[in-house]
Protein backbone atom coordinates (compact mmCIF):
# COMPACT_ATOMS: atom_id res chain seq x y z
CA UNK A 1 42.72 -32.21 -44.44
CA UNK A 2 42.13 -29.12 -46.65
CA UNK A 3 45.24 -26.76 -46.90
CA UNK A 4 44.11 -22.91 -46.10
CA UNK A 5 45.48 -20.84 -48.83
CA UNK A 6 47.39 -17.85 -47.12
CA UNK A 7 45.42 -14.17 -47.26
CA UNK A 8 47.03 -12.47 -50.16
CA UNK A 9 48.88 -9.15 -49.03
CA UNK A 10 47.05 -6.05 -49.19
CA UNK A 11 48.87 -3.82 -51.91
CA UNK A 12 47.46 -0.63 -50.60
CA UNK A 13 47.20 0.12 -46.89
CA UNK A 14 46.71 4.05 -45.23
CA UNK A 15 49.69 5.03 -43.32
CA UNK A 16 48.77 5.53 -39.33
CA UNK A 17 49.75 7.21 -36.25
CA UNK A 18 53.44 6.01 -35.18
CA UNK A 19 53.31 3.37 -38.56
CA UNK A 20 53.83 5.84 -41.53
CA UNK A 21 53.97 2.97 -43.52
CA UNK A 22 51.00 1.24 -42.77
CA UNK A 23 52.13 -1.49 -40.94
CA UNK A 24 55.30 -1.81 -38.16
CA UNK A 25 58.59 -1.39 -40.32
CA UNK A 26 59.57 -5.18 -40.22
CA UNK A 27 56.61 -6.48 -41.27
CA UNK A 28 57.23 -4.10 -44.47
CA UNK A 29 60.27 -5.44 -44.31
CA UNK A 30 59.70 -9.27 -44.30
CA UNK A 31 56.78 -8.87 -46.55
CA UNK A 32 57.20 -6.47 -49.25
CA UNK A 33 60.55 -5.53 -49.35
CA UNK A 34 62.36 -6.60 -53.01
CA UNK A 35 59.35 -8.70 -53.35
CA UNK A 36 55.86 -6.83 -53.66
CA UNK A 37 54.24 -3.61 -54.40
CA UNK A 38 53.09 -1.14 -51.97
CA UNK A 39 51.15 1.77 -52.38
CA UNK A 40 50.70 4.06 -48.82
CA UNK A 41 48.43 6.65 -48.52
CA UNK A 42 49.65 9.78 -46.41
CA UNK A 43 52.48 8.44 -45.72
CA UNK A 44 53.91 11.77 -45.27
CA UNK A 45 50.39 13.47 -43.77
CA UNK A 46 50.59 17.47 -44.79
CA UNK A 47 53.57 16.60 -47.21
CA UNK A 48 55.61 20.27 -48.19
CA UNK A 49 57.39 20.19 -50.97
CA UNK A 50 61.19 20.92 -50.01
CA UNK A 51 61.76 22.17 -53.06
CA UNK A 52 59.68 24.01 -55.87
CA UNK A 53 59.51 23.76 -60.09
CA UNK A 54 60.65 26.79 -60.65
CA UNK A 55 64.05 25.59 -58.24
CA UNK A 56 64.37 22.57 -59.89
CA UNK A 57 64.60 24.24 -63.82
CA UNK A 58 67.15 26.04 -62.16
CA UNK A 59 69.12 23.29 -61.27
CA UNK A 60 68.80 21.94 -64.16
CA UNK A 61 70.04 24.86 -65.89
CA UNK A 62 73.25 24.17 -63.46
CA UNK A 63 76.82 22.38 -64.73
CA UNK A 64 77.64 19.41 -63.51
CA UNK A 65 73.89 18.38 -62.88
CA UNK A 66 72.11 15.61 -64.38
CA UNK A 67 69.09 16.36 -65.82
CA UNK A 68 66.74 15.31 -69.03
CA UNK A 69 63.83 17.02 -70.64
CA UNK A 70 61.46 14.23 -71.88
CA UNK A 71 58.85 15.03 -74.02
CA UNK A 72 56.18 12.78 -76.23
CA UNK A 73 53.89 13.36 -79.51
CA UNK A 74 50.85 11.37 -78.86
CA UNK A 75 50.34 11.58 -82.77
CA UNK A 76 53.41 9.21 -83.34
CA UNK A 77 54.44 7.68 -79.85
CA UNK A 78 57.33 9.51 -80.26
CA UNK A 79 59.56 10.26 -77.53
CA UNK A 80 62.21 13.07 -77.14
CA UNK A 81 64.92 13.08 -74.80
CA UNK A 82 67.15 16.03 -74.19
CA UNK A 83 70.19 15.86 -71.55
CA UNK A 84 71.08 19.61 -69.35
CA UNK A 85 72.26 21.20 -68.86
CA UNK A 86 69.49 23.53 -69.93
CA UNK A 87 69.46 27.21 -70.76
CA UNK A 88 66.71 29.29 -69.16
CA UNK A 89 65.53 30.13 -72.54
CA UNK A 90 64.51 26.14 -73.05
CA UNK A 91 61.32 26.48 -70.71
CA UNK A 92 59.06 29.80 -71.84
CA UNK A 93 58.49 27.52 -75.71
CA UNK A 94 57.73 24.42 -74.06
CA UNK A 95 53.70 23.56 -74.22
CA UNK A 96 51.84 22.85 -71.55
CA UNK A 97 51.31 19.11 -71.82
CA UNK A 98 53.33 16.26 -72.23
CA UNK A 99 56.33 16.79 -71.24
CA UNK A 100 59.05 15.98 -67.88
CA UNK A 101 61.74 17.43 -66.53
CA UNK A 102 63.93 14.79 -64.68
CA UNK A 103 66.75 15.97 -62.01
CA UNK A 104 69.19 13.40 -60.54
CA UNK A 105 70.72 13.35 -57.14
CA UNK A 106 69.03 16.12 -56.10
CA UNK A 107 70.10 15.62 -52.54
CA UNK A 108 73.60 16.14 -52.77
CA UNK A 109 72.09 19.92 -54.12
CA UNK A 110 69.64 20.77 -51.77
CA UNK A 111 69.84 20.29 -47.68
CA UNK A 112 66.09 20.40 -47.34
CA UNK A 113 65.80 17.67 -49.89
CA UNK A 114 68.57 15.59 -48.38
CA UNK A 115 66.52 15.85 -44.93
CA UNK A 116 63.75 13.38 -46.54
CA UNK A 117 66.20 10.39 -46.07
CA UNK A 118 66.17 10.53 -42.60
CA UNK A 119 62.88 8.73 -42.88
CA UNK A 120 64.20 5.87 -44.36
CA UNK A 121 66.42 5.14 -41.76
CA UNK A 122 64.91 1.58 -41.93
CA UNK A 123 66.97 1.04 -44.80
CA UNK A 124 70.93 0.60 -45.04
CA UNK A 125 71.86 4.37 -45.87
CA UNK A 126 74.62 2.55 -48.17
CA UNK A 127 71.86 1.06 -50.39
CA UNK A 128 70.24 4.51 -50.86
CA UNK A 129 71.28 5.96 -54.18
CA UNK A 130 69.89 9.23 -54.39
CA UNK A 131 66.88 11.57 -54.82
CA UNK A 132 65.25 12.05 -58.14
CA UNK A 133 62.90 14.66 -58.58
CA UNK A 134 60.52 15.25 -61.84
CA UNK A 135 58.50 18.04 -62.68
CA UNK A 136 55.74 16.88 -65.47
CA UNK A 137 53.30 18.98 -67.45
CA UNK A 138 49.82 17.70 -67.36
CA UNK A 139 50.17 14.48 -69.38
CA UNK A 140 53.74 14.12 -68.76
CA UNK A 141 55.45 10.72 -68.36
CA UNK A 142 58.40 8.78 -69.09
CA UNK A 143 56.37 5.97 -70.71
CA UNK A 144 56.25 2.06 -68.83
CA UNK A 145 58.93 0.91 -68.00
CA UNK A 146 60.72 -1.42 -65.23
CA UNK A 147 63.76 -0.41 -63.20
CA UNK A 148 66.14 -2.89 -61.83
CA UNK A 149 66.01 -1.74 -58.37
CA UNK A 150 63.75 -1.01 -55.39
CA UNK A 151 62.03 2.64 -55.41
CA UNK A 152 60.03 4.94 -53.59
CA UNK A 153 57.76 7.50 -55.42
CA UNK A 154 56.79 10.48 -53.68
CA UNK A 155 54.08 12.67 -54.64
CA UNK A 156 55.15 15.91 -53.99
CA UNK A 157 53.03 18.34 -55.57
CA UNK A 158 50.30 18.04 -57.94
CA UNK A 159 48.81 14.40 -58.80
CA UNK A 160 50.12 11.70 -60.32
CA UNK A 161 48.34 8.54 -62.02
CA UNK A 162 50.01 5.23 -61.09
CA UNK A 163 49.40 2.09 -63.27
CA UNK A 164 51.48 -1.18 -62.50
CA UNK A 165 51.39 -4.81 -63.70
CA UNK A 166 51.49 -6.94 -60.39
CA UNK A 167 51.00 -10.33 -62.38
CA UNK A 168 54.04 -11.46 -61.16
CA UNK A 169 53.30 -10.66 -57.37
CA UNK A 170 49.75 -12.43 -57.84
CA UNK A 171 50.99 -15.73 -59.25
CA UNK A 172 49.56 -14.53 -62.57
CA UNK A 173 51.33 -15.79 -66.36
CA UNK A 174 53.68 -11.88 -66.50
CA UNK A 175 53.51 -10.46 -69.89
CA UNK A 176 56.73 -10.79 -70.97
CA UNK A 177 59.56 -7.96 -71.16
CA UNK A 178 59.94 -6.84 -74.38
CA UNK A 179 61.62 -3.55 -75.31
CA UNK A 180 60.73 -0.76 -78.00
CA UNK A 181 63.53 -0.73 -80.18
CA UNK A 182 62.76 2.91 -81.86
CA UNK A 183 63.36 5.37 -79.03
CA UNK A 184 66.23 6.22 -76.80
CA UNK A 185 64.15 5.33 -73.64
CA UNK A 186 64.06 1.52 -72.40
CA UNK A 187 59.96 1.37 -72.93
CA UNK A 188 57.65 -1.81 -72.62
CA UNK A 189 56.64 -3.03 -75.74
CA UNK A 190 53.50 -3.96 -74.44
CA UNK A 191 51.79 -3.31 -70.80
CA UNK A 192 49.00 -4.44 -69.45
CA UNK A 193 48.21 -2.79 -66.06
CA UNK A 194 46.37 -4.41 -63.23
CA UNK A 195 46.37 -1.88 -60.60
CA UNK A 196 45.31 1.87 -61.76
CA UNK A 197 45.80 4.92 -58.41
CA UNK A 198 45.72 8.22 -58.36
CA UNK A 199 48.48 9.72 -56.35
CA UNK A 200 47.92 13.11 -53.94
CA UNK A 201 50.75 15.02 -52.31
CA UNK A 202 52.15 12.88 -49.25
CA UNK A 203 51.35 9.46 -50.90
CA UNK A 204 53.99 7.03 -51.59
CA UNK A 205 54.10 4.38 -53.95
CA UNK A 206 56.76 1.32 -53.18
CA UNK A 207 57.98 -1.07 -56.40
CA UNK A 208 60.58 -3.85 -55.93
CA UNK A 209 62.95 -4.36 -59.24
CA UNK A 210 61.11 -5.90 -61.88
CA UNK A 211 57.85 -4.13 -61.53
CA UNK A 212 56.36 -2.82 -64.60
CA UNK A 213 54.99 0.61 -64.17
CA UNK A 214 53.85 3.95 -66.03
CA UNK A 215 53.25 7.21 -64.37
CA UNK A 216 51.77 10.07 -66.06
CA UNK A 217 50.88 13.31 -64.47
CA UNK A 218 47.04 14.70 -63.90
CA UNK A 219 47.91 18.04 -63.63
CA UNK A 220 51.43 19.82 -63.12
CA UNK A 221 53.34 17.93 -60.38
CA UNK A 222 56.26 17.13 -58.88
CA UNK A 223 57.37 13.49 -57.93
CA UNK A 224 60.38 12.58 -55.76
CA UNK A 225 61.85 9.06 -56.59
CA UNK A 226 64.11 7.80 -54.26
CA UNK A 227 65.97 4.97 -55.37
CA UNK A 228 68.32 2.18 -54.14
CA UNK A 229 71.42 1.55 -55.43
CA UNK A 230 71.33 -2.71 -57.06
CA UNK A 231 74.72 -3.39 -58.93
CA UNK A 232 74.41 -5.71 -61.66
CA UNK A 233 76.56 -9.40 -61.30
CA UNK A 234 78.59 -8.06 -64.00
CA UNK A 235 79.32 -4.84 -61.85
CA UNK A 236 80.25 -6.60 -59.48
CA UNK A 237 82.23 -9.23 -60.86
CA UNK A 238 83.93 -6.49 -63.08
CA UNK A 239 85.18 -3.97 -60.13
CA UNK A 240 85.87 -7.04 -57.94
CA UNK A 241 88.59 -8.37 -61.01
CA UNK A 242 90.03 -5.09 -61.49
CA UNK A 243 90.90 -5.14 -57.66
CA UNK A 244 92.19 -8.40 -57.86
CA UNK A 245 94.17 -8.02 -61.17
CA UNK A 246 95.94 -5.19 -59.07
CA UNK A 247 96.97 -6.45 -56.10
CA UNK A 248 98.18 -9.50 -57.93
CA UNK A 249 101.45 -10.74 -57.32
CA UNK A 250 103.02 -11.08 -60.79
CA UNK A 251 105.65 -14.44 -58.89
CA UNK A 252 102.33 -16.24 -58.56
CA UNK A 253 102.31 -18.15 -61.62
CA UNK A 254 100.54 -21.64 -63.39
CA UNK A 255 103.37 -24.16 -62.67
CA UNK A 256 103.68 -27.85 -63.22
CA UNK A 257 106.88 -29.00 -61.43
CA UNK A 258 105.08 -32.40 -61.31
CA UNK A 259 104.35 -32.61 -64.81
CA UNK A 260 103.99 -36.03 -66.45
CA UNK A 261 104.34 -37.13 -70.01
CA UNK A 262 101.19 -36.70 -71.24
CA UNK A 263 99.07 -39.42 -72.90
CA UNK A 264 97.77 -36.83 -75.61
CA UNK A 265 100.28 -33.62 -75.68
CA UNK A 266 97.28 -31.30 -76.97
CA UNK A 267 94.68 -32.45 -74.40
CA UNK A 268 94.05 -30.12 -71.34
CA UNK A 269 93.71 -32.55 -68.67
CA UNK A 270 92.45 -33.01 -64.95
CA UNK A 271 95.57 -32.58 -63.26
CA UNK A 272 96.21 -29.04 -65.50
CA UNK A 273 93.11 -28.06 -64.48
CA UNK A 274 93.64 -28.46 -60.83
CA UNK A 275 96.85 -26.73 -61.57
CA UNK A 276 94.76 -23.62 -62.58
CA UNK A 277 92.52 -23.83 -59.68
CA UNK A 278 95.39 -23.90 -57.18
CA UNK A 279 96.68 -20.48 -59.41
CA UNK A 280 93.42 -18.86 -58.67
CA UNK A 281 92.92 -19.75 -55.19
CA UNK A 282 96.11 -18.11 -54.41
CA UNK A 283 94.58 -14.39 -55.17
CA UNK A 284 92.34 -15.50 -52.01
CA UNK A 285 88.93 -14.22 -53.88
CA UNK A 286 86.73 -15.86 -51.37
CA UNK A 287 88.67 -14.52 -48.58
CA UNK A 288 85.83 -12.78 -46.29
CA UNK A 289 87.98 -9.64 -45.48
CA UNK A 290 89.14 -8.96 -49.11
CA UNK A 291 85.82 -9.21 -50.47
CA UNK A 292 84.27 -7.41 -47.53
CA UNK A 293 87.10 -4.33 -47.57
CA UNK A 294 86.43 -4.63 -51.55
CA UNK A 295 82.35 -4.26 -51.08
CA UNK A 296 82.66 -1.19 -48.74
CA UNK A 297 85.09 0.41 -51.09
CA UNK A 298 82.36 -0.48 -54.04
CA UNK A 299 79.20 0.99 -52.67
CA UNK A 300 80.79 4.23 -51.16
CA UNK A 301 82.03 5.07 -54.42
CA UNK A 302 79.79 7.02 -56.48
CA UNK A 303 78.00 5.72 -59.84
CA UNK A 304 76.87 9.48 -60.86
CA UNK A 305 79.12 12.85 -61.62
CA UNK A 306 80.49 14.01 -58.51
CA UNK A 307 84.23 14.37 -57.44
CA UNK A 308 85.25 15.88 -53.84
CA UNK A 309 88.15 17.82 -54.34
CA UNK A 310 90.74 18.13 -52.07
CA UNK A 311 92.03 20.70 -49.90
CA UNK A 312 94.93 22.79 -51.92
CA UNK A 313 96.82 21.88 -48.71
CA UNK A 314 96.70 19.88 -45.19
CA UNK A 315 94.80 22.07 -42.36
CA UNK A 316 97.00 21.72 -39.19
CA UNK A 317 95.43 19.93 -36.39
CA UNK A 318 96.06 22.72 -34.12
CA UNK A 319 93.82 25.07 -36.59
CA UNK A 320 90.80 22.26 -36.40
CA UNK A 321 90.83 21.70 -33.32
CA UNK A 322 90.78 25.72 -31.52
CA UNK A 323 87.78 26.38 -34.37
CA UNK A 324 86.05 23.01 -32.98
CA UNK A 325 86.51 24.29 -29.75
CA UNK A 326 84.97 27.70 -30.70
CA UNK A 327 81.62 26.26 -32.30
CA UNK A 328 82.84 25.92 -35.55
CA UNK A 329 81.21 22.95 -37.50
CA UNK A 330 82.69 20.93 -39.94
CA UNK A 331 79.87 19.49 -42.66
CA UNK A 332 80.09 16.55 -44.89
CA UNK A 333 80.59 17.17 -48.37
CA UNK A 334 77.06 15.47 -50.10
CA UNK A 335 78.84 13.84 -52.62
CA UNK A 336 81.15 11.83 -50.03
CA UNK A 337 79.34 8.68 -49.03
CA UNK A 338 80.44 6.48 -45.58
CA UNK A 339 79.86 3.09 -44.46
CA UNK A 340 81.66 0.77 -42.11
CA UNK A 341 81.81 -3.11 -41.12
CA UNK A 342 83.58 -4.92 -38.75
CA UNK A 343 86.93 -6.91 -38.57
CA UNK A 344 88.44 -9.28 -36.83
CA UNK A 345 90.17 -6.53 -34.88
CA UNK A 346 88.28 -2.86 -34.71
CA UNK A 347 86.36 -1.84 -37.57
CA UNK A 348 86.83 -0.43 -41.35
CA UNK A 349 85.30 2.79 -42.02
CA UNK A 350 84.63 3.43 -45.90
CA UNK A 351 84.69 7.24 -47.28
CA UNK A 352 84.05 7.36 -51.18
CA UNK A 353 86.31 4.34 -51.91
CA UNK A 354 88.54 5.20 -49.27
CA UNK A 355 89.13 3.17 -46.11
CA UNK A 356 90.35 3.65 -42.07
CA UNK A 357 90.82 1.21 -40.05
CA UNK A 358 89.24 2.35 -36.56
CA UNK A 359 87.51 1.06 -33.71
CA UNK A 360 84.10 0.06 -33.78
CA UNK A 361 82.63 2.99 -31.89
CA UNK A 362 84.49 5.55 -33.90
CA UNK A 363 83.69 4.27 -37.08
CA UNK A 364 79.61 3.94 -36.33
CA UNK A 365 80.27 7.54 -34.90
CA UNK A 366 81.67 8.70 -37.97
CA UNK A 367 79.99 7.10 -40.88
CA UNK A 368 76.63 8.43 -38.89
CA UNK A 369 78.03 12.04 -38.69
CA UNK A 370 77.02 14.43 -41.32
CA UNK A 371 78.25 16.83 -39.45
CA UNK A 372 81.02 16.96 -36.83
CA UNK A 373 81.50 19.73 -33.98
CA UNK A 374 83.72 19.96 -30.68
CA UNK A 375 81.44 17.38 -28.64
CA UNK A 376 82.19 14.72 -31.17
CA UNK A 377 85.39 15.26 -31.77
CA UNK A 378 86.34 15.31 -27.70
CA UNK A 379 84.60 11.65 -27.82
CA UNK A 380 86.81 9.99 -30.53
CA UNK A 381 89.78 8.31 -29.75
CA UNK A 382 93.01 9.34 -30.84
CA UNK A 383 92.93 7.22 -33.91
CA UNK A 384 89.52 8.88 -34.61
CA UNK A 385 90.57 12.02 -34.76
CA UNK A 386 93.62 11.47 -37.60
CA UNK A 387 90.81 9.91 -39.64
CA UNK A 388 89.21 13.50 -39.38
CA UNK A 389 91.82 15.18 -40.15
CA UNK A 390 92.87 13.16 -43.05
CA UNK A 391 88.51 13.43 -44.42
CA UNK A 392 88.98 16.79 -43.73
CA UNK A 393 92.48 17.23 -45.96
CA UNK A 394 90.43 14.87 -48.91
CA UNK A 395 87.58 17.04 -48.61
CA UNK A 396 84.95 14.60 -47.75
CA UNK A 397 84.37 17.72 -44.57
CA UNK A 398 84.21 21.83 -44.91
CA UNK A 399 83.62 23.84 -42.36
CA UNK A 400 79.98 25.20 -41.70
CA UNK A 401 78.98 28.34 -44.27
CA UNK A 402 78.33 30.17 -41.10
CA UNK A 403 81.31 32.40 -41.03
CA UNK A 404 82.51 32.96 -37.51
CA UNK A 405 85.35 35.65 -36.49
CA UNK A 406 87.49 33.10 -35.49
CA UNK A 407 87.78 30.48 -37.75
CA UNK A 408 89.52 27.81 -39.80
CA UNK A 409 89.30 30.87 -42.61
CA UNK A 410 91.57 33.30 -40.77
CA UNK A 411 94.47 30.87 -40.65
CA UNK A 412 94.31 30.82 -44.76
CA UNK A 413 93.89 27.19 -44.21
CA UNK A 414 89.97 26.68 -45.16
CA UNK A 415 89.47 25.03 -48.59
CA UNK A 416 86.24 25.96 -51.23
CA UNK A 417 85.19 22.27 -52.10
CA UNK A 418 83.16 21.51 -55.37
CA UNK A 419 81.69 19.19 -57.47
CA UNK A 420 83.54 18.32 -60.93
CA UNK A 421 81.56 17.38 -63.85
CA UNK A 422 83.46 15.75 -65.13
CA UNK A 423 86.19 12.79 -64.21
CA UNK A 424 89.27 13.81 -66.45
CA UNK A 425 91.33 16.28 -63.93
CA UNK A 426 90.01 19.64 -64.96
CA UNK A 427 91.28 22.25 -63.13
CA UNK A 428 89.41 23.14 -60.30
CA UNK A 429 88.87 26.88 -61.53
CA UNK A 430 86.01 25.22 -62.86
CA UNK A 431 83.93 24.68 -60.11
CA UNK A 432 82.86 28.66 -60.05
CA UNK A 433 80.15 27.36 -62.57
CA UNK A 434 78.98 24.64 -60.16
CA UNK A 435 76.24 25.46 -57.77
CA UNK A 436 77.37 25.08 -54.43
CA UNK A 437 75.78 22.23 -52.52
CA UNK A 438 73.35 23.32 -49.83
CA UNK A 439 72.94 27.01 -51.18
CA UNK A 440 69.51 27.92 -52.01
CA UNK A 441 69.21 27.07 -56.01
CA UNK A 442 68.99 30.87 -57.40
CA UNK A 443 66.74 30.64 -60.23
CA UNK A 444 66.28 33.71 -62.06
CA UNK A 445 62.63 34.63 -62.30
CA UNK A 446 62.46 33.64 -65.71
CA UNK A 447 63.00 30.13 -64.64
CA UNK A 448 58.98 30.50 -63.02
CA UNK A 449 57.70 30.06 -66.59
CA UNK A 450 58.61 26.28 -66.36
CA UNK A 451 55.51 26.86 -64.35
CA UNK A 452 53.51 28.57 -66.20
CA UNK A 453 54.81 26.55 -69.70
CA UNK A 454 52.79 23.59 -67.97
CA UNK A 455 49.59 26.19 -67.28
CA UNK A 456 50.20 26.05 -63.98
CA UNK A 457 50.50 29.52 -61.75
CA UNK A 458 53.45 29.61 -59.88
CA UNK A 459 52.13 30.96 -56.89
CA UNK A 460 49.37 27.67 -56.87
CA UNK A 461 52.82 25.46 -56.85
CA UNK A 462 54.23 26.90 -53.75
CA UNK A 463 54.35 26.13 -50.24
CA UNK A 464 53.07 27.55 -47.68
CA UNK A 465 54.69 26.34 -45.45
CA UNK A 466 58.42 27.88 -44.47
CA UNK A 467 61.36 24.24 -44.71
CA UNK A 468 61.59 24.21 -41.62
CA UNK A 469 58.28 23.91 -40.71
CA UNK A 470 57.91 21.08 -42.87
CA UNK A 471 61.12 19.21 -41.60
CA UNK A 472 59.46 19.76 -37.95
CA UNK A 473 56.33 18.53 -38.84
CA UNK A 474 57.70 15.09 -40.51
CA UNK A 475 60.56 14.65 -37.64
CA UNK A 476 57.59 12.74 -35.81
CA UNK A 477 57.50 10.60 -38.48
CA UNK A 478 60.99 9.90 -38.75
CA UNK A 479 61.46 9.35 -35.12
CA UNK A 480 58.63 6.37 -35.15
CA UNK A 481 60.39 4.62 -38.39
CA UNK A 482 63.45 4.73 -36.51
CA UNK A 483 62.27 3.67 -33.26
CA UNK A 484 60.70 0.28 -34.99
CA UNK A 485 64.08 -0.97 -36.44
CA UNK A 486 65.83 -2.73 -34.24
CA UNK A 487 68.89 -0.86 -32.36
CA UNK A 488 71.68 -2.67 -32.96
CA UNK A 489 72.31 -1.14 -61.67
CA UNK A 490 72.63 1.74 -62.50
CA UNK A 491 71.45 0.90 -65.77
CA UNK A 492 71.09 3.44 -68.68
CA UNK A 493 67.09 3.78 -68.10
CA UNK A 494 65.50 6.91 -66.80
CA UNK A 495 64.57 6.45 -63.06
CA UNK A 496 60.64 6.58 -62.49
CA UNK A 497 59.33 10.14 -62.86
């Protein structure tokens, strides 16, 4: 009996009404998730760029942000790389081709930006890294390349030509990965693509790890890349022996009170060996709550730049809760990043490395909240509420911008949080050169000539339509990913551009 040979997967599909990715969410799921490209036309139908060029050279222009300017000489294949942050005068001499301006983590900047994750809610939000966004001169790229983790790429403004080697996916020989060894970027030595698409605002293109892939812009454009966070083995095995070498107890030793005379006094025999085994099974490594209150500490601890600083001193309960009751809101701080899982008794909530233990319902509550106000507060038990107070005196929450008469400021109590560049204790005067997160990014209007550097007016690269029309429009989309789920390595490469 002949075997039919399965229908090979379609690698480009058009999104549809109440299936913005082309197909019910755990089919995408089951089928191309971490194992085959995807490219999805309109998947965000009327797509409005949160956030515009001449905003994101201003960022870049910010401490504390990472950003690179990569630029390449067709001539030689050469390849450029500059790290931010920039000055404002680095723009007006660039040319108008060639060239990319990379942003990382844009989200944790920019509200309107942050928004777009809520239609990913398919996803765990604790594999979600962050938001990329490039702006790229006609001809600009970041050369082929493969990343190490999964990736959406958003076309935001502008278009975008996609070419990919899906050999792998196809049961094809793969060219094999081999690396340029004379620039500072992780390039391809060779690539051969078999799939070549032009990308419009609102199309998305999906690539599991391992993909190679090489984007280069058709005209000025702005991509959004929003990647997944993969540690490596050695990550993982690294962090998870630092905890370990910590909570060691130094009386738990290699002993042999049963030693015999040995046939051969240099040999290293069975029974030492068991010895050993017995010394390392006493740190309990395998034990499932270790490693599981180890994991959550792991992936809600940042990989990039940002540090939450704490409030100067402890707000008093009393002070929280009259401003909760008065309609004040209390806001996550971006960089602070929450995840739970469950125990034997309760639940764990994680906050940035930190971790509560809580009951089940308060800790899906919380790690779901980015913000917090009265209602939610009233519904958390009593144990729920410390573990706001104590986020609140770390300064993983502020209270809303909104200034109110009565409010958590009047009592001298309210803390400015920020976001330290750097890791080594700097005072926290400091943060005055930071941009504060969810503040419109004020770039001065010489910043528009990163527009007009790439030939591009700046008026043709803005929206017309207002935020939060835009977040309106795509909440229907949102709400339809969401409703299909079911209820209950960092590596030194640039991301994709």
């Amino acid at each position: 009996m002949a075997v039919r040979k399965a229908t090979p997967l379609a690698i480009e599909v058009q999104a549809r009404p109440g299936q913005p990715l082309g197909m019910p969410v755990e089919r995408f799921l089951r089928n191309y998730w971490h194992k085959h490209p995807l490219l999805i036309r309109n998947a965000f139908a009327d797509f409005a760029s949160p956030l515009q060029p001449e905003d994101l050279a201003g960022l870049a222009c910010e401490d504390g942000v990472l950003a690179r300017l990569i630029s390449h000489d067709r001539t030689t294949d050469g390849w450029d790389v500059r790290t931010g942050p920039f000055q404002e005068t680095d723009f007006p001499g660039l040319p108008d081709h060639d060239w990319t301006l990379l942003v990382q983590d844009v989200d944790k900047w920019d509200a309107d930006v942050r928004a777009l994750l809520e239609h990913f809610r398919f996803l765990p939000r604790w594999r979600i890294d962050d938001i990329m966004i490039s702006f790229a001169a006609t001809g600009g790229s970041v050369g082929a390349h493969v990343d190490h983790y999964d990736v959406f790429l958003l076309q935001g403004q502008g278009h975008r030509r996609w070419q990919i080697d899906a050999r792998t996916v196809q049961g094809r020989k793969a060219t094999p990965l081999a690396f340029r060894d004379d620039v500072e970027l992780k390039l391809l030595r060779e690539f051969k693509p078999t799939h070549d698409w032009v990308l419009g605002p609102g199309d998305m293109l999906y690539l599991p790890p391992l993909i190679p892939h090489h984007g280069v812009a058709e005209d000025a454009c702005l991509t959004f890349s929003i990647g997944t966070r993969a540690p490596s083995s050695a990550e993982l095995i690294g962090d998870y022996l630092d905890t370990l070498i910590a909570d060691a107890d130094e009386a738990v030793r290699y002993h042999d009170e049963d030693l015999k005379v040995p046939a051969d006094p240099y040999e290293i025999d069975v029974t030492a060996m068991n010895r050993v085994v017995a010394a390392l099974n006493a740190l309990r490594m395998n034990d499932p709550d270790r490693l599981g209150d180890w994991f959550g500490r792991f992936m809600t601890t940042y990989r990039a730049s940002g540090d939450v600083v704490p409030a100067p001193e402890p707000i008093p309960r009393e002070a929280v809760e009259q401003a909760l009751e008065e309609g004040v809101l209390l806001h996550r701080h971006p960089w602070s990043r929450l995840a739970w899982r469950r125990a034997k008794r309760g639940a764990t909530l994680f906050c940035s490395g930190l971790e509560f233990a809580l009951s089940a319902k308060d800790a899906s509550r919380l790690a779901a909240a980015e913000e917090i106000d009265g209602t939610l507060y009233a519904q958390l038990s009593p144990r729920g509420r410390e573990v706001v107070l104590e986020l609140l005196a770390q300064g993983h929450y502020q209270r809303a911008h909104e200034d109110a008469e009565d409010d958590l400021a009047e009592d001298d109590h309210a803390h400015a949080l920020s976001v330290s560049a750097d890791h080594d204790g700097e005072d926290a005067d400091a943060e005055d050169d930071v941009p504060e997160a969810d503040e419109d990014i004020d770039a001065d209007a010489d910043v528009e000539q990163v527009a007009d550097a790439a030939d591009t007016p700046a008026e043709a690269l803005e929206a017309d339509v207002e935020p939060g029309d835009d977040a309106e429009a795509e909440q229907d989309v949102d709400s339809t990913i969401a409703d299909e789920t079911d209820s209950d390595d960092s590596d030194d490469t640039t991301k994709p551009a």
